[in-house]
C-alpha atoms as a PDB file:
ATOM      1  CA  UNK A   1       0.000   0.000   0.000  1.00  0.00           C
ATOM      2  CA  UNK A   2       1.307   3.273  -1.509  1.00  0.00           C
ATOM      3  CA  UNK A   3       1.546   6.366   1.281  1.00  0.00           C
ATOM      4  CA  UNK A   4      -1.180   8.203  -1.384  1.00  0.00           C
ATOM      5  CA  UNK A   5      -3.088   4.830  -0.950  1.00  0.00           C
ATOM      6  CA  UNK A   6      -2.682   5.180   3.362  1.00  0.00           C
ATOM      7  CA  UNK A   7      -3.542   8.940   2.886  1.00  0.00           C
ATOM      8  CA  UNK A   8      -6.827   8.302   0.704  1.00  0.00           C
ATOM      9  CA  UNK A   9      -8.195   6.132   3.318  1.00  0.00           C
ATOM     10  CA  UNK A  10      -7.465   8.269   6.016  1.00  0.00           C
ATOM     11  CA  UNK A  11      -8.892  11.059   4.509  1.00  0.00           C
ATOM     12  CA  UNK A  12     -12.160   9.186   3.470  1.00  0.00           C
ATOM     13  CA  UNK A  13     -12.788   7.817   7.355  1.00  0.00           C
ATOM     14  CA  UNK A  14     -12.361  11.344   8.307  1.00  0.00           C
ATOM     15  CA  UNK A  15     -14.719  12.732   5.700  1.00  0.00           C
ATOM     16  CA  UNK A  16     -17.327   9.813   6.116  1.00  0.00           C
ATOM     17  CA  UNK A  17     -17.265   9.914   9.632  1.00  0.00           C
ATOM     18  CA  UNK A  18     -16.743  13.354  11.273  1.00  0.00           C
ATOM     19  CA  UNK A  19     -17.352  15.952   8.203  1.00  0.00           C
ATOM     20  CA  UNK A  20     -20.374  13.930   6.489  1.00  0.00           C
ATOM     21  CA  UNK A  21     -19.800  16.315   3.812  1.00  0.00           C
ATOM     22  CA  UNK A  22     -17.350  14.544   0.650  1.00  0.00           C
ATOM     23  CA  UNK A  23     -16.886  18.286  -0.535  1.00  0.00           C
ATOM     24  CA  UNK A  24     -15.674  19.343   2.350  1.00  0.00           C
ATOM     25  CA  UNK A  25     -12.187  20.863   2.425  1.00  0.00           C
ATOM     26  CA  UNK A  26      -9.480  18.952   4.614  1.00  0.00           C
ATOM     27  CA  UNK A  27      -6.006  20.192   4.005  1.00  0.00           C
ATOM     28  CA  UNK A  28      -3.256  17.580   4.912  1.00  0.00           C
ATOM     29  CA  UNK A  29      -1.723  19.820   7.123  1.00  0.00           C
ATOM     30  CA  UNK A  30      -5.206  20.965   8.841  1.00  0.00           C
ATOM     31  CA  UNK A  31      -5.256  20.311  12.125  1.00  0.00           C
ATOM     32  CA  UNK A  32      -8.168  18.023  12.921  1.00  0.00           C
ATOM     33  CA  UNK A  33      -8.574  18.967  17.007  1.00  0.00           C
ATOM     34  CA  UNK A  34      -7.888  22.842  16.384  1.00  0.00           C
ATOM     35  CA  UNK A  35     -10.673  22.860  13.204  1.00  0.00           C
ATOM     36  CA  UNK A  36     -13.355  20.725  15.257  1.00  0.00           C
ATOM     37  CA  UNK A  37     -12.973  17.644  12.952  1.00  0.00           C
ATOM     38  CA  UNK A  38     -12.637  15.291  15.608  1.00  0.00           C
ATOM     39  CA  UNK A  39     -12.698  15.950  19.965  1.00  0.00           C
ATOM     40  CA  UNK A  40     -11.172  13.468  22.241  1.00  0.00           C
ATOM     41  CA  UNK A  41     -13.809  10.893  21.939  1.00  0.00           C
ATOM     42  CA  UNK A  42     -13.355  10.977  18.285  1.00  0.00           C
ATOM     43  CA  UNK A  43     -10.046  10.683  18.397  1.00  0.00           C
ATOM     44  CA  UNK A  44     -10.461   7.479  20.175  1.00  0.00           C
ATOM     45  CA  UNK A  45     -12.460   6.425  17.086  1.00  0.00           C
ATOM     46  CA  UNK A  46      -9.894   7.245  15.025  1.00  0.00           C
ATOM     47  CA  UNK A  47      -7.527   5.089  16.657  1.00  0.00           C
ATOM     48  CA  UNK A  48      -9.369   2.169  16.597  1.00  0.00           C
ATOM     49  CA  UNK A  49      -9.909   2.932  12.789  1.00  0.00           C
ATOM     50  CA  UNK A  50      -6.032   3.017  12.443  1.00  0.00           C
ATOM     51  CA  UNK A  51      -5.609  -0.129  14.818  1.00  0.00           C
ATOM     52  CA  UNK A  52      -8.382  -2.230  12.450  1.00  0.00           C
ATOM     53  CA  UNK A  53      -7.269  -0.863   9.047  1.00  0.00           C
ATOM     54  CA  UNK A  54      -3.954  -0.693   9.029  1.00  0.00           C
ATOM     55  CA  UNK A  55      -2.734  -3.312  11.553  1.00  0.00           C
ATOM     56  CA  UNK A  56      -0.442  -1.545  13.775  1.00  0.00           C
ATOM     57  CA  UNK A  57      -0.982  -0.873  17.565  1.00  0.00           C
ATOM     58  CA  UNK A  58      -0.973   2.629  18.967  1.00  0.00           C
ATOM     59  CA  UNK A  59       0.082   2.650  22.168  1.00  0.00           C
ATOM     60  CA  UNK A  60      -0.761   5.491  24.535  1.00  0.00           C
ATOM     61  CA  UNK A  61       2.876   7.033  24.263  1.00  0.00           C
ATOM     62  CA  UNK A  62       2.541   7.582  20.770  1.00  0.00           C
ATOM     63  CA  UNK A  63      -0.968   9.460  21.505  1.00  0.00           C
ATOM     64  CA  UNK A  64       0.717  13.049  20.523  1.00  0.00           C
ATOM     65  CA  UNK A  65      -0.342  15.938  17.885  1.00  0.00           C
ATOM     66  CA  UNK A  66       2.564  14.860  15.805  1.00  0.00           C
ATOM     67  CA  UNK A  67       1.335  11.202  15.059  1.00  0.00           C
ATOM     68  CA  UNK A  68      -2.308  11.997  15.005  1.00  0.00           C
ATOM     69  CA  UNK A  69      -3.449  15.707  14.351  1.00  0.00           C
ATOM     70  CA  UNK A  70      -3.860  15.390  10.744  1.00  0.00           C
ATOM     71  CA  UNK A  71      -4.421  13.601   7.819  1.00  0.00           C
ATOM     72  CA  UNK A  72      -0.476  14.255   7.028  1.00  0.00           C
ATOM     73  CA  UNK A  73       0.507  13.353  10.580  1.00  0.00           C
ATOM     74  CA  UNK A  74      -1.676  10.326  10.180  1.00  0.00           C
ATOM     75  CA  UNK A  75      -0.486   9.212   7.169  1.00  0.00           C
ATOM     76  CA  UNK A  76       3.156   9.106   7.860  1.00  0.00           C
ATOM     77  CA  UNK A  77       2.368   7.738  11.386  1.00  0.00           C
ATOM     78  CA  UNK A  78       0.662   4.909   9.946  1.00  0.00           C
ATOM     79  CA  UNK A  79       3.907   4.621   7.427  1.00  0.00           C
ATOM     80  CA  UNK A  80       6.192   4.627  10.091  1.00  0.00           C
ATOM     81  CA  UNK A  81       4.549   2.209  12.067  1.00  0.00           C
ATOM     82  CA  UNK A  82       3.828  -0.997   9.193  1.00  0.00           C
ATOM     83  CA  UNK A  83       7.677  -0.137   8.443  1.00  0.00           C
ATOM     84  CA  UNK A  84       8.966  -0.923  11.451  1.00  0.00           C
ATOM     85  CA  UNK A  85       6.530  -3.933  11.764  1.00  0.00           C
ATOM     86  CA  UNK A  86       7.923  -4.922   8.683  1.00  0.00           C
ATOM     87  CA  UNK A  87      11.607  -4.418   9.469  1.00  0.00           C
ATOM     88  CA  UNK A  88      10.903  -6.386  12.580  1.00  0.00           C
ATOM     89  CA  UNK A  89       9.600  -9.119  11.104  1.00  0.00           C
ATOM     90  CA  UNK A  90      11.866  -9.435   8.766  1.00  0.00           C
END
């Protein structure tokens, strides 16, 4: 899965589940806290999304703006993570 691929479906959970609107403008560097997107129980669901769809584990360290504030942030957090999955499995 291509990091465009990662970002698509990131963007389309997003959209489908928080803006309800596919028109809606979400910048890759928006953040998705500051801009009302998602609040802290959304967030949660956002995790679990990453957790299902991806297969990685988010642990609660890793619970920062950097990994998880926006579809960017998300993207290459979900990147990093099936790397080093893969890396370790290897």
């Amino acid at each position: 899965m291509t990091t465009d691929e990662i970002e698509a479906q990131v963007r389309e959970f997003l959209v489908s589940n928080f803006l309800f609107d596919p028109n809606a403008a979400l910048a890759a560097g928006d953040s998705l806290l500051e801009n009302g997107v998602v609040d802290s129980t959304g967030m949660l669901e956002v995790i679990q999304f990453l957790e299902a769809t991806f297969d990685i584990q988010v642990d609660d360290m890793e619970v920062l703006p950097e990994n998880l504030d926006s579809v960017r942030n998300l993207t290459n957090f979900i990147v990093r993570k099936r790397t080093a999955a893969a890396v370790a499995a290897a």
